[in-house]
PDB file of N, CA and C in Angstrom:
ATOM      1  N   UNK A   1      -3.417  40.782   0.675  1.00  0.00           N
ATOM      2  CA  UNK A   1      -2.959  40.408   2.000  1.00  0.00           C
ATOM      3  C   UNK A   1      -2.882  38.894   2.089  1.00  0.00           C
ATOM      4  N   UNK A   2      -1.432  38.174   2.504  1.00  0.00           N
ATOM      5  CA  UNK A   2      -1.226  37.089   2.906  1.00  0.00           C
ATOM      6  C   UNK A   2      -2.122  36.931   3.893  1.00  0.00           C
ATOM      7  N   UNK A   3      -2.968  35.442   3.846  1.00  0.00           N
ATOM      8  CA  UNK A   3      -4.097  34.623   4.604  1.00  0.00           C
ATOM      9  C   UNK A   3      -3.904  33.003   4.557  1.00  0.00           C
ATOM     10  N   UNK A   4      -3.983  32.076   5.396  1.00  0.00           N
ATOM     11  CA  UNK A   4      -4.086  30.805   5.248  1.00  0.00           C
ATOM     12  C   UNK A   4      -5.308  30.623   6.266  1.00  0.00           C
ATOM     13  N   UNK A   5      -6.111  30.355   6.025  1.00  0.00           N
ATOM     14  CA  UNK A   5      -7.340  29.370   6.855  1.00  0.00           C
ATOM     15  C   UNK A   5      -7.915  28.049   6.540  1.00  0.00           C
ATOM     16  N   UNK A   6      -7.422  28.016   7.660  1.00  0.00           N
ATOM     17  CA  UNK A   6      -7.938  26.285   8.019  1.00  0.00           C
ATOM     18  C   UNK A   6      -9.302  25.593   8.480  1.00  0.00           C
ATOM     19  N   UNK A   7      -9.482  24.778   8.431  1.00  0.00           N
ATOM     20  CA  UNK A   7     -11.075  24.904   8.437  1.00  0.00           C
ATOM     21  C   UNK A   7     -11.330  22.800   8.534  1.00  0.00           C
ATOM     22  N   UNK A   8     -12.004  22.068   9.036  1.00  0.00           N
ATOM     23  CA  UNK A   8     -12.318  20.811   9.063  1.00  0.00           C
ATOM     24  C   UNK A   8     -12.158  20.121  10.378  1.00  0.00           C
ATOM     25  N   UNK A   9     -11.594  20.686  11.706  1.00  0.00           N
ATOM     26  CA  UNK A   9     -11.590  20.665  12.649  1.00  0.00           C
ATOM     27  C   UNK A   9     -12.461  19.983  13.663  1.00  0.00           C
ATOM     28  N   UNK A  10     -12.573  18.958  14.378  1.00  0.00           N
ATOM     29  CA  UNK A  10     -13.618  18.585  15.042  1.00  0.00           C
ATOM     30  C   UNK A  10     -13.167  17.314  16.445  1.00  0.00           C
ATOM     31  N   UNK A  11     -14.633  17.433  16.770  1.00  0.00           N
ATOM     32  CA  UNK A  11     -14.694  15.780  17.524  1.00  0.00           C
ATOM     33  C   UNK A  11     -14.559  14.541  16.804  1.00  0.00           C
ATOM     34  N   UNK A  12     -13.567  13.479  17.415  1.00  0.00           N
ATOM     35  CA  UNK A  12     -14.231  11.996  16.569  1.00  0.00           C
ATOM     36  C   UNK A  12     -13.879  11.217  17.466  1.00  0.00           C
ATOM     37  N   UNK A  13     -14.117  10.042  17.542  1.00  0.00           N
ATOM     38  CA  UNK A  13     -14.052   8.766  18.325  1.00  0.00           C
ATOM     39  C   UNK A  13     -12.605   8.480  17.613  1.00  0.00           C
ATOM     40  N   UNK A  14     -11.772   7.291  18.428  1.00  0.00           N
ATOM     41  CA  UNK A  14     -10.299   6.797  17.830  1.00  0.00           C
ATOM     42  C   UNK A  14     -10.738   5.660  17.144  1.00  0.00           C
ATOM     43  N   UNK A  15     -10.166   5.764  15.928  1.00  0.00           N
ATOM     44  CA  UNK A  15     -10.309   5.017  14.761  1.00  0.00           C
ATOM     45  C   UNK A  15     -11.174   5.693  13.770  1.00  0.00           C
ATOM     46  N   UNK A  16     -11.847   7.105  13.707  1.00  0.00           N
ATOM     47  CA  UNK A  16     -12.343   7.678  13.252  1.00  0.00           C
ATOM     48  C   UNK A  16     -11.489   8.413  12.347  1.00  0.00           C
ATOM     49  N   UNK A  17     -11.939   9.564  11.211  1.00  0.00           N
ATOM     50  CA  UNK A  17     -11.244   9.826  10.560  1.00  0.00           C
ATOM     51  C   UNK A  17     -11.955  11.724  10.346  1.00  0.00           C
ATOM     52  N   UNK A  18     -10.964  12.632   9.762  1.00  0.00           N
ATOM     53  CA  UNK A  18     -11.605  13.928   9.620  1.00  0.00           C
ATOM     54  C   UNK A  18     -10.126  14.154   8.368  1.00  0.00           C
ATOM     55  N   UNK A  19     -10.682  15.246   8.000  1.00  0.00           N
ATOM     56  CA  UNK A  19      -9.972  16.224   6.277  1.00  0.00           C
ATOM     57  C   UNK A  19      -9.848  17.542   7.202  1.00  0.00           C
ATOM     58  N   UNK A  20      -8.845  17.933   7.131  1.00  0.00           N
ATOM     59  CA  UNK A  20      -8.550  19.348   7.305  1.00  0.00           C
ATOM     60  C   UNK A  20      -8.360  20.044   6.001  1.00  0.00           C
ATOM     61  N   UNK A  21      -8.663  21.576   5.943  1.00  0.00           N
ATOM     62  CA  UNK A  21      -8.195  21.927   4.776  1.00  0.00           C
ATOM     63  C   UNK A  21      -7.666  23.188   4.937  1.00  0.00           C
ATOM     64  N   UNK A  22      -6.933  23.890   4.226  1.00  0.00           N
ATOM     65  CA  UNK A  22      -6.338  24.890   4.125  1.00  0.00           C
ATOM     66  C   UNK A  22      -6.320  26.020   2.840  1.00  0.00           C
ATOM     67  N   UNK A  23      -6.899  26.963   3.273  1.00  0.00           N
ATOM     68  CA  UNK A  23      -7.310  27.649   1.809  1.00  0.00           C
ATOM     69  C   UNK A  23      -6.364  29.367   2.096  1.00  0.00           C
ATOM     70  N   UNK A  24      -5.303  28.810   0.815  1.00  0.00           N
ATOM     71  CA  UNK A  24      -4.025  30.154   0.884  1.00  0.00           C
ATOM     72  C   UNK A  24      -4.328  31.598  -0.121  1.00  0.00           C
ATOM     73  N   UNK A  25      -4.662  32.697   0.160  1.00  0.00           N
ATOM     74  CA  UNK A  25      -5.160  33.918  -0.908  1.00  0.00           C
ATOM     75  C   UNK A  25      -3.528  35.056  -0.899  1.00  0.00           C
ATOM     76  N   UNK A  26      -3.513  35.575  -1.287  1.00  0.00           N
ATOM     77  CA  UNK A  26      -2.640  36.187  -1.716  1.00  0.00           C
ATOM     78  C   UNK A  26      -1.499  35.827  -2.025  1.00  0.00           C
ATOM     79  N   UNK A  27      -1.031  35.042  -2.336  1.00  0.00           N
ATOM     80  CA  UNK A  27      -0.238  34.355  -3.115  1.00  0.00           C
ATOM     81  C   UNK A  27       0.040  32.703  -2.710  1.00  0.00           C
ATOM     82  N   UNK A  28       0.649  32.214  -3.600  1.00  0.00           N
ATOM     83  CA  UNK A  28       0.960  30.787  -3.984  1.00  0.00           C
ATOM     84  C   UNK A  28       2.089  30.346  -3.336  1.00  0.00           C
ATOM     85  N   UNK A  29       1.977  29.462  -2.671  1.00  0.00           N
ATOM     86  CA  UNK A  29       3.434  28.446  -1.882  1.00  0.00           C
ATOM     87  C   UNK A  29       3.632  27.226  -2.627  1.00  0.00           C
ATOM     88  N   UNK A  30       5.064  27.448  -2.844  1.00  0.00           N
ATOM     89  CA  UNK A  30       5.636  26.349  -3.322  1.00  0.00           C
ATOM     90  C   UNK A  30       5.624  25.037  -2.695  1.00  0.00           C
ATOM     91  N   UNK A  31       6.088  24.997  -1.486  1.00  0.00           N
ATOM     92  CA  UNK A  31       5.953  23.944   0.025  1.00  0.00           C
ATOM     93  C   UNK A  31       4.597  24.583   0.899  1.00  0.00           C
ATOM     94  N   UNK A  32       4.080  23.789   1.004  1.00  0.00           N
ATOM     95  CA  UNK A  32       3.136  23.748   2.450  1.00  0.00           C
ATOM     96  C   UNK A  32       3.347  22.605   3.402  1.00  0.00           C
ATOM     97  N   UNK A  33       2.049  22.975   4.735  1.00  0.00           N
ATOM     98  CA  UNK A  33       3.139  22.123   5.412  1.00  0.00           C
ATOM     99  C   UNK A  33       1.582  21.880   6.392  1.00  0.00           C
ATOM    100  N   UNK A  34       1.539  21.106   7.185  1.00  0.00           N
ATOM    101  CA  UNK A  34       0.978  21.474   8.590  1.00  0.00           C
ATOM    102  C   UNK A  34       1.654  20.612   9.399  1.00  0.00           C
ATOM    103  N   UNK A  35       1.620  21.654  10.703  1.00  0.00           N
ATOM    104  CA  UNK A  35       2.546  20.988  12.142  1.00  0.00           C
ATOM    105  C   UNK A  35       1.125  21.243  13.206  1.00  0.00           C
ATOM    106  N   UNK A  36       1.353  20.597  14.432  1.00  0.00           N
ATOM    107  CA  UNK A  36      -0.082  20.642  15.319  1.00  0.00           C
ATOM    108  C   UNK A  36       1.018  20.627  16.999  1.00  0.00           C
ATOM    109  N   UNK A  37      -0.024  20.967  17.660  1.00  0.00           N
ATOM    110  CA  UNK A  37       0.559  21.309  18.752  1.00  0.00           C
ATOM    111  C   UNK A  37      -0.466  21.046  20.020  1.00  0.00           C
ATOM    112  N   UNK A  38      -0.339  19.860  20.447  1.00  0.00           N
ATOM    113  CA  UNK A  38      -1.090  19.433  21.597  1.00  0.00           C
ATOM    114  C   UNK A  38      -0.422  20.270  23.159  1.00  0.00           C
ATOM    115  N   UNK A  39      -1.582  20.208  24.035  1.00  0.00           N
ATOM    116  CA  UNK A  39      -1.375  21.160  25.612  1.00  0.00           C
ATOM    117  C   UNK A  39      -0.204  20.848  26.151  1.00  0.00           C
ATOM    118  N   UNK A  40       0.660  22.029  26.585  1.00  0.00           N
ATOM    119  CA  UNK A  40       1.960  21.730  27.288  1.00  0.00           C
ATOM    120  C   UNK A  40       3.259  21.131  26.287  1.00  0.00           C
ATOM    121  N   UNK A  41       2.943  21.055  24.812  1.00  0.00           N
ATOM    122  CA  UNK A  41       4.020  20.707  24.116  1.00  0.00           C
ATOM    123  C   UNK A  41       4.540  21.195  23.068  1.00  0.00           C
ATOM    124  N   UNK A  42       5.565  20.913  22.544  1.00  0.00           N
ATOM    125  CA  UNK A  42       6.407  22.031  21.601  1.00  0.00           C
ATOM    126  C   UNK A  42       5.503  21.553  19.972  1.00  0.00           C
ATOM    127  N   UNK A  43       5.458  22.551  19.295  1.00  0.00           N
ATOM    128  CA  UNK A  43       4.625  22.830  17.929  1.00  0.00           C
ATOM    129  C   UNK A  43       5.635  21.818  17.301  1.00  0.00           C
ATOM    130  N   UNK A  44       4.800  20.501  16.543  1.00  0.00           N
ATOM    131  CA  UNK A  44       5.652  19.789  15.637  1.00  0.00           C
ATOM    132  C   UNK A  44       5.409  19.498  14.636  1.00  0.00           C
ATOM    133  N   UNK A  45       6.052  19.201  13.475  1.00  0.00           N
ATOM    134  CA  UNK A  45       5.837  18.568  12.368  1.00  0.00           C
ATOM    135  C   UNK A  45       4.804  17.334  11.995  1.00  0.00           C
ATOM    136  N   UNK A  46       4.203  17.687  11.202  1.00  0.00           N
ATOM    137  CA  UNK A  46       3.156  16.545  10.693  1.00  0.00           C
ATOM    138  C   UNK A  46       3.357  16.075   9.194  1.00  0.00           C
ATOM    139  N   UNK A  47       3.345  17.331   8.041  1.00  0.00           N
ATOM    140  CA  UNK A  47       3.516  16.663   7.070  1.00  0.00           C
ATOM    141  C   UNK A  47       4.018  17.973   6.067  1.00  0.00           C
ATOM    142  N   UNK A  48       4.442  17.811   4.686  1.00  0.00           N
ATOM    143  CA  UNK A  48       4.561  18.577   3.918  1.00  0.00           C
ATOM    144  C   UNK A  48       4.283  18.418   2.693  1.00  0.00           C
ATOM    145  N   UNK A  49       4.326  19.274   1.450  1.00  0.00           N
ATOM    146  CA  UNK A  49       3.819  19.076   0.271  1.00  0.00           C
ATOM    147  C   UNK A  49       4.447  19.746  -0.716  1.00  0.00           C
ATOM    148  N   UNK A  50       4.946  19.736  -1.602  1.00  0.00           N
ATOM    149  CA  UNK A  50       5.307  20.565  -2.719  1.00  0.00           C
ATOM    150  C   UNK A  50       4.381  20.793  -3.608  1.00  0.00           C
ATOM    151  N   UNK A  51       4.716  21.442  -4.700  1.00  0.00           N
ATOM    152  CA  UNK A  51       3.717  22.831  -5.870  1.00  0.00           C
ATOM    153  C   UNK A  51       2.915  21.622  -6.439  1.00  0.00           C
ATOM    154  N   UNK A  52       3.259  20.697  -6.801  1.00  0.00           N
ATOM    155  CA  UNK A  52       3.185  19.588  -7.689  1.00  0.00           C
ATOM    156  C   UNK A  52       2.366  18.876  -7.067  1.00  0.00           C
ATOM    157  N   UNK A  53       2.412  18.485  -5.566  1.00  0.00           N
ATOM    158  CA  UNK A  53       1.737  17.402  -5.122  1.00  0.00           C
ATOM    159  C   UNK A  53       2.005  15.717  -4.882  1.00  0.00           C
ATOM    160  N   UNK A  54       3.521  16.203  -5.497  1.00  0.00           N
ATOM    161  CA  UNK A  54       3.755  14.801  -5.965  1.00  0.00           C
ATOM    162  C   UNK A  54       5.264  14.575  -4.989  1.00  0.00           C
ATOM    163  N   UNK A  55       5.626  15.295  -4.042  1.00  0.00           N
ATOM    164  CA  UNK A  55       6.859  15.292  -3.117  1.00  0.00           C
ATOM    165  C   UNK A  55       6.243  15.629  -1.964  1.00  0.00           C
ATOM    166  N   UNK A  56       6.011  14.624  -1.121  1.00  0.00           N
ATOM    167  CA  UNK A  56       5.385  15.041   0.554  1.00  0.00           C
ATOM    168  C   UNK A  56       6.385  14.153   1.430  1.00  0.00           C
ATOM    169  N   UNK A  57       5.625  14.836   2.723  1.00  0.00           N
ATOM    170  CA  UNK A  57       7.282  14.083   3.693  1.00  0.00           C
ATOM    171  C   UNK A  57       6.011  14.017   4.577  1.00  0.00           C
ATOM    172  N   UNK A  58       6.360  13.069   5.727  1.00  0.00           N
ATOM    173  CA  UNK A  58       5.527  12.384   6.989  1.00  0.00           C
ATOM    174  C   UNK A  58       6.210  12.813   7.993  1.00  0.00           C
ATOM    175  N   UNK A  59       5.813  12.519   9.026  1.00  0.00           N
ATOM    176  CA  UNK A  59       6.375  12.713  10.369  1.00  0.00           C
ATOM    177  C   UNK A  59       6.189  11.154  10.456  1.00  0.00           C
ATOM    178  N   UNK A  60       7.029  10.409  11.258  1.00  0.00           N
ATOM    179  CA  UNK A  60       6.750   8.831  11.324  1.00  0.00           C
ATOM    180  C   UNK A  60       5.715   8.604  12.197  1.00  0.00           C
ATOM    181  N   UNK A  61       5.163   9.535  13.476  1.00  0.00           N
ATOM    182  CA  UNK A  61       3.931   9.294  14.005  1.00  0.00           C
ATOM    183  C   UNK A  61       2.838   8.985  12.949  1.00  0.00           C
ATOM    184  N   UNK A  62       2.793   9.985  12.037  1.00  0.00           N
ATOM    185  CA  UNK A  62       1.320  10.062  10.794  1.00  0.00           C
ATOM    186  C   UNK A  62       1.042   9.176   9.638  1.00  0.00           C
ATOM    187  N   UNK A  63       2.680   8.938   9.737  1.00  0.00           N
ATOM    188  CA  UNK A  63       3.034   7.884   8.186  1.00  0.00           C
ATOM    189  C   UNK A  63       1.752   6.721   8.025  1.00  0.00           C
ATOM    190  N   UNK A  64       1.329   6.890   6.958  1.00  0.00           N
ATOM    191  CA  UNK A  64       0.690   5.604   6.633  1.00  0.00           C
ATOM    192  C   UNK A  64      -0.939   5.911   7.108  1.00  0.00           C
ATOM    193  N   UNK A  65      -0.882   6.547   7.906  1.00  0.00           N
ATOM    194  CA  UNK A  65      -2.502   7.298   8.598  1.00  0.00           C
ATOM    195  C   UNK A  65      -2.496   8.614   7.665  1.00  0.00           C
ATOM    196  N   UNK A  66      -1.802   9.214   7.442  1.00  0.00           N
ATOM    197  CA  UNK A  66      -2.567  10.760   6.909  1.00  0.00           C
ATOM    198  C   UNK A  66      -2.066  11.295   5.846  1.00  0.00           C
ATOM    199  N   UNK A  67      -2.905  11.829   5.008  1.00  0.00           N
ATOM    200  CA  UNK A  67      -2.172  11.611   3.574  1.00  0.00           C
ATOM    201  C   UNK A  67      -2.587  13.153   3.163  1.00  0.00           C
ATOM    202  N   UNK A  68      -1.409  13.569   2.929  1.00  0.00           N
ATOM    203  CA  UNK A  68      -1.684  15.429   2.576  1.00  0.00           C
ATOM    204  C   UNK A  68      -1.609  15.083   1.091  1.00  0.00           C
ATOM    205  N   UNK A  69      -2.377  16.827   0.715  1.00  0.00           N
ATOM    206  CA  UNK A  69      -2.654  16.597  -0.694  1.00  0.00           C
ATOM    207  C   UNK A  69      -2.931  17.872  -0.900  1.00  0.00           C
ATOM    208  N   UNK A  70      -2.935  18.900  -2.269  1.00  0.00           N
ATOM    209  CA  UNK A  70      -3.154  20.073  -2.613  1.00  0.00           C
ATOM    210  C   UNK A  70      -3.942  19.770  -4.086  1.00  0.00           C
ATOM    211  N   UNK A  71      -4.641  21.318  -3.899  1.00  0.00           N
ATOM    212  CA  UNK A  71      -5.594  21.230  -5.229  1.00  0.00           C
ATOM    213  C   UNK A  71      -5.882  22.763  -5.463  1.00  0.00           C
ATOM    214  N   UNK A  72      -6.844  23.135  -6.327  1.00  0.00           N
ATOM    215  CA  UNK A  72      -7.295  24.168  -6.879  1.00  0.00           C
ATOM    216  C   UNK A  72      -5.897  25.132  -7.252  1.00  0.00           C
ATOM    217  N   UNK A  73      -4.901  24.811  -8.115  1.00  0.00           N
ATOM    218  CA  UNK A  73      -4.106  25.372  -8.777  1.00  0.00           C
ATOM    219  C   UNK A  73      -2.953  25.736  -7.636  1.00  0.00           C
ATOM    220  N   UNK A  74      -2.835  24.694  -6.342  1.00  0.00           N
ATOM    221  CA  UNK A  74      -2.134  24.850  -5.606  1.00  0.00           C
ATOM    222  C   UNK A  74      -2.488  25.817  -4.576  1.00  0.00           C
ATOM    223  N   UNK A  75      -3.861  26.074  -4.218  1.00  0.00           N
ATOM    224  CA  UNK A  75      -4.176  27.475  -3.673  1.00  0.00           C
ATOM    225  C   UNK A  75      -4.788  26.995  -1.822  1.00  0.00           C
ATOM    226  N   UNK A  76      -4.746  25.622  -2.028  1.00  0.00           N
ATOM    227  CA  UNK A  76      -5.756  24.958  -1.365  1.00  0.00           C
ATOM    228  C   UNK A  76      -4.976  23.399  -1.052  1.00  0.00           C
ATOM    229  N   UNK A  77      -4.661  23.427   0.539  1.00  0.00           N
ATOM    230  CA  UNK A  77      -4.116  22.186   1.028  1.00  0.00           C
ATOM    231  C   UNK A  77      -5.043  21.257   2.017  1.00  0.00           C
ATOM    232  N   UNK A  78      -4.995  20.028   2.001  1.00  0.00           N
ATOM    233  CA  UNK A  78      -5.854  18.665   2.392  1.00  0.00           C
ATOM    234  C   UNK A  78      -4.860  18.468   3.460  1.00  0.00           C
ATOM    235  N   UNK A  79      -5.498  17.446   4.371  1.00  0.00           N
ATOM    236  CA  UNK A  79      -5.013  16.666   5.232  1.00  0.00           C
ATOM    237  C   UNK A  79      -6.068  15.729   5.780  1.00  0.00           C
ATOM    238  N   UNK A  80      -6.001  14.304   4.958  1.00  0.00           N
ATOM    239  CA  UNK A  80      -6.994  13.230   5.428  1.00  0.00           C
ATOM    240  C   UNK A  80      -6.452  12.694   6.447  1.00  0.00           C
ATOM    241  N   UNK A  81      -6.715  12.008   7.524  1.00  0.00           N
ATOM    242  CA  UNK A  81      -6.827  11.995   8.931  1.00  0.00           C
ATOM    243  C   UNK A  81      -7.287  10.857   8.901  1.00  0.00           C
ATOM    244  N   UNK A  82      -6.796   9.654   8.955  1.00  0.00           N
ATOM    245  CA  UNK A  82      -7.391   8.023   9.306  1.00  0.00           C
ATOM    246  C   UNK A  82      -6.926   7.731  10.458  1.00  0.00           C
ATOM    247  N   UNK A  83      -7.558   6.564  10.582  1.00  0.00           N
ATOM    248  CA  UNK A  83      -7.105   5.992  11.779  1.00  0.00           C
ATOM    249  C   UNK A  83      -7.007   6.448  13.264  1.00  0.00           C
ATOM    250  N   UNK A  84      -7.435   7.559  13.180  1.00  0.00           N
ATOM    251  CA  UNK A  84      -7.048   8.886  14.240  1.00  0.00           C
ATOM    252  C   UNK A  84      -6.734   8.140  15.828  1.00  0.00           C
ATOM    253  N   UNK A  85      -5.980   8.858  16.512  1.00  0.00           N
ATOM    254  CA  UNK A  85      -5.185   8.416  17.713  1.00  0.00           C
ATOM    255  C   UNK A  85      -5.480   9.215  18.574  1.00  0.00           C
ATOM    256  N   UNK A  86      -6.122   8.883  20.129  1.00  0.00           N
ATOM    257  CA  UNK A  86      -5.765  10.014  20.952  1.00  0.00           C
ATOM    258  C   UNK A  86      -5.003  11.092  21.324  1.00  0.00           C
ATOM    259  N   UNK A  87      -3.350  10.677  20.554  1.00  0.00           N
ATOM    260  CA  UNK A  87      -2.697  10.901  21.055  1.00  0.00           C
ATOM    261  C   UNK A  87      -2.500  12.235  19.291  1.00  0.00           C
ATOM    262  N   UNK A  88      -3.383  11.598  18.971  1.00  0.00           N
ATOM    263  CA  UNK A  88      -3.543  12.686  17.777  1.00  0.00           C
ATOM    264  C   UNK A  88      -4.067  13.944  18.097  1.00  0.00           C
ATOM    265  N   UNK A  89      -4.261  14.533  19.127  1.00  0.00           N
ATOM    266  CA  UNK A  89      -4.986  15.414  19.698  1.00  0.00           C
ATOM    267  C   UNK A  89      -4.074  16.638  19.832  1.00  0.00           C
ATOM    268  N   UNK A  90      -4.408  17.676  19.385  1.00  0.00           N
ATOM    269  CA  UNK A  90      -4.176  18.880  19.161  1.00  0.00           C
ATOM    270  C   UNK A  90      -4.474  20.366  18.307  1.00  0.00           C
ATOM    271  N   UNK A  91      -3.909  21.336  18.479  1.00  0.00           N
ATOM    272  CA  UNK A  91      -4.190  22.258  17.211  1.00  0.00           C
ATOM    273  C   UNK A  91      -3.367  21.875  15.918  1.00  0.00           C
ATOM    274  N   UNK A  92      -4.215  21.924  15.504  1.00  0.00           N
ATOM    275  CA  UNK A  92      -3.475  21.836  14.022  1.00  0.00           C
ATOM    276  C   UNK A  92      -3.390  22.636  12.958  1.00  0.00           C
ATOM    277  N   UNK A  93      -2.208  23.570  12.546  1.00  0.00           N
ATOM    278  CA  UNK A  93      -1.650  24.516  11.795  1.00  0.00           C
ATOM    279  C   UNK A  93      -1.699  24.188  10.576  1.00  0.00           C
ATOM    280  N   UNK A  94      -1.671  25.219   9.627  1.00  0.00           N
ATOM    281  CA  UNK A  94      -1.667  25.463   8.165  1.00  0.00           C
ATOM    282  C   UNK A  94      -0.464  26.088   8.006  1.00  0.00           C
ATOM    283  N   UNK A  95       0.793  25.871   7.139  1.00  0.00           N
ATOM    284  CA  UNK A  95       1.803  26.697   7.278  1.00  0.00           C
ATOM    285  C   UNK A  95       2.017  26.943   5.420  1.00  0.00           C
ATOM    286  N   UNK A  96       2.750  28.076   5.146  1.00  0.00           N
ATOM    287  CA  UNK A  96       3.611  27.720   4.011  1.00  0.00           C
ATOM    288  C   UNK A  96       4.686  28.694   4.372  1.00  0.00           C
ATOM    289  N   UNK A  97       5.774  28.504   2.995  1.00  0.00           N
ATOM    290  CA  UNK A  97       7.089  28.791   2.857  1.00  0.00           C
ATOM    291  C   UNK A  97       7.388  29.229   1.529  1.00  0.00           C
ATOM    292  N   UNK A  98       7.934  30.463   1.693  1.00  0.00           N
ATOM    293  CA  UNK A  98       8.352  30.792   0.429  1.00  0.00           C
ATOM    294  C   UNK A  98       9.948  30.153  -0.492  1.00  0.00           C
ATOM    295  N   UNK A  99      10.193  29.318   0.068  1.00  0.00           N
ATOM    296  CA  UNK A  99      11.544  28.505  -0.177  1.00  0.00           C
ATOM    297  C   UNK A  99      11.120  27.523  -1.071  1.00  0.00           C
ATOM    298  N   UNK A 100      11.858  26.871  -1.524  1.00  0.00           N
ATOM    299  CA  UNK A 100      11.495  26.002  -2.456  1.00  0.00           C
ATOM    300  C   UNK A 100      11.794  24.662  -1.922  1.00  0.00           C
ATOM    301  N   UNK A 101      12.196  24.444  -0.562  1.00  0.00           N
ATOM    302  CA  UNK A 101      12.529  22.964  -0.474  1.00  0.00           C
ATOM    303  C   UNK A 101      11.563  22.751   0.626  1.00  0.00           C
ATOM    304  N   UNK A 102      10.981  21.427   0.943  1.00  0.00           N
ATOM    305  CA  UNK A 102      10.497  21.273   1.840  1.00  0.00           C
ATOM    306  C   UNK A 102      11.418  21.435   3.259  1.00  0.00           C
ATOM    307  N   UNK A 103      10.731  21.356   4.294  1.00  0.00           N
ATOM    308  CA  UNK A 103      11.833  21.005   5.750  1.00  0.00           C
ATOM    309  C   UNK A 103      10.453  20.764   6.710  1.00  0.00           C
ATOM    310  N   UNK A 104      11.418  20.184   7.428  1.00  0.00           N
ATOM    311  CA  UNK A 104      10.207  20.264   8.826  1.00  0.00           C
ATOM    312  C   UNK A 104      10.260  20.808  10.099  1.00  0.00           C
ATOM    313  N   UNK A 105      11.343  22.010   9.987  1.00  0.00           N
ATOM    314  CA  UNK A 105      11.336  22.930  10.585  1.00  0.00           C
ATOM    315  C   UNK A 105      10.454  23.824  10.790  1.00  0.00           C
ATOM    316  N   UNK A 106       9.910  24.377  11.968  1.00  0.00           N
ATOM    317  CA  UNK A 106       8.929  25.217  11.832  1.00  0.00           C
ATOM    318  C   UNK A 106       9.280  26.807  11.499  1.00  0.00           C
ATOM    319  N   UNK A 107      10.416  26.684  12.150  1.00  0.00           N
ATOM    320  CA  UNK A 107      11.151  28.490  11.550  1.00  0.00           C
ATOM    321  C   UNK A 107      11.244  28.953  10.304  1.00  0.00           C
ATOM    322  N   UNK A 108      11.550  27.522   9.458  1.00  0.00           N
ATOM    323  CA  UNK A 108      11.941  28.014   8.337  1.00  0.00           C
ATOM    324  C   UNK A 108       9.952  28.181   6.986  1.00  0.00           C
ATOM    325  N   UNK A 109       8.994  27.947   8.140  1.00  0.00           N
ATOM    326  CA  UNK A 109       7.991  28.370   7.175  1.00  0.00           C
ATOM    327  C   UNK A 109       7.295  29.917   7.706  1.00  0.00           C
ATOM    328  N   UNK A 110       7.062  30.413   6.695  1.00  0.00           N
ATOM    329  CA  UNK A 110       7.395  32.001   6.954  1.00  0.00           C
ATOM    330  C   UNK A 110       5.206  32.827   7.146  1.00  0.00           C
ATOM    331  N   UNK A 111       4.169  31.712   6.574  1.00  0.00           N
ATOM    332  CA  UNK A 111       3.164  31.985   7.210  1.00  0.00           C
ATOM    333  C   UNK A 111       2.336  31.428   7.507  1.00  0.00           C
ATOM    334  N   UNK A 112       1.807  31.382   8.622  1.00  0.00           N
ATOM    335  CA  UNK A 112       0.801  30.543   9.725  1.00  0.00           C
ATOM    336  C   UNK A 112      -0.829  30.645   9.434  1.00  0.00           C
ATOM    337  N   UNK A 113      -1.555  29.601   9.263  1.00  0.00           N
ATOM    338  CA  UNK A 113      -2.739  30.017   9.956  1.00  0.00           C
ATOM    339  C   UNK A 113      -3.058  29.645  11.382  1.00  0.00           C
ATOM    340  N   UNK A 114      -4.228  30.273  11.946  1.00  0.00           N
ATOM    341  CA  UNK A 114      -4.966  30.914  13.419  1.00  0.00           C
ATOM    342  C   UNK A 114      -4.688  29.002  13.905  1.00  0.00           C
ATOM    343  N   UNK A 115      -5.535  28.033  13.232  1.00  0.00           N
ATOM    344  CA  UNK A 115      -5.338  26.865  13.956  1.00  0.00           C
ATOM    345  C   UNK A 115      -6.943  26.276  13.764  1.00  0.00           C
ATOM    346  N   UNK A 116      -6.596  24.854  13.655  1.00  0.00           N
ATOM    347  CA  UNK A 116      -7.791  24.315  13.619  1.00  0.00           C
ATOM    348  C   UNK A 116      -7.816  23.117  14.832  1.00  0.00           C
ATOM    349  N   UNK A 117      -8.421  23.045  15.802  1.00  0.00           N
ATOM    350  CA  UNK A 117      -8.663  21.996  16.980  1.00  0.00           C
ATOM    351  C   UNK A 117      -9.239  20.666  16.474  1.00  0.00           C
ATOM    352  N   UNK A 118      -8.306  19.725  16.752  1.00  0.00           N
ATOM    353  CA  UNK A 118      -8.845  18.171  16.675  1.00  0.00           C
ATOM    354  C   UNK A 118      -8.484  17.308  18.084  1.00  0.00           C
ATOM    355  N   UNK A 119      -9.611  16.879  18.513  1.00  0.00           N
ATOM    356  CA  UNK A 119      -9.936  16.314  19.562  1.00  0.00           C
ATOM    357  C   UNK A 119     -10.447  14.666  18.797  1.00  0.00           C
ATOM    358  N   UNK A 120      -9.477  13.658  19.870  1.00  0.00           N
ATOM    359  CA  UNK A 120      -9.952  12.339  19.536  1.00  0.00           C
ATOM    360  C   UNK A 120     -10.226  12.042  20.687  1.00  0.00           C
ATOM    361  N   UNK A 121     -11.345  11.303  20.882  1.00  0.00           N
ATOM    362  CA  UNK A 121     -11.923  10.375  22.173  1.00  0.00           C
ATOM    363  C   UNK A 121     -11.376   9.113  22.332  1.00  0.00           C
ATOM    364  N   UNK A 122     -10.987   8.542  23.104  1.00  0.00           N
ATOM    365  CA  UNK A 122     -10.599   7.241  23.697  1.00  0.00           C
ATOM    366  C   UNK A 122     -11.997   6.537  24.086  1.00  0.00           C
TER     367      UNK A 122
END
């Protein structure tokens, strides 16, 4: 059974920093992705990753603050979290795609995890 759970979720002060992670079982994604979705607003793009690790895309809000990354034979996705922003505040999704190209569309990734909550303090 397809599963993605996410897991690293928390409180921090702004300028603080947190790792999200994402751990995928029943099979392997070529692209992963996570998008986050703060109260009252549409689910958006944050970042993506290919098999390799070595092709990721930003959202220009995150660029330069958050640096995705995959490991354990691709089974298992990162998301380091610097600098963190109030405005960084939301759920934050685990996605993959069985396609081979990245996008930052959310339709086109085909499974979700439940969500992990990050709250930044001002």
């Amino acid at each position: 059974q397809m599963q993605l759970v996410e897991s690293g979720g928390g409180l921090v002060q702004a300028g603080g920093s947190l790792r999200l992670s994402c751990a995928a079982s029943g099979r392997t994604f070529y692209v992963m992705g996570w998008f986050r979705q703060a109260p009252g607003k549409e689910r958006e793009f944050v970042a993506s990753v290919d098999w390799s690790g070595g092709g990721t895309d930003y959202a220009d809000s995150v660029k330069g603050r958050f640096t995705i990354s995959r490991g354990n034979g691709g089974n298992t996705m990162y998301l380091q979290m610097n600098s963190l922003k109030p405005e960084d505040t939301a759920v934050y999704f685990c996605t993959g795609r069985t396609g081979l190209h990245q996008t930052r569309v959310a339709g086109s990734y085909d499974y979700w995890g439940q969500g992990t909550q990050v709250t930044v303090s001002s």
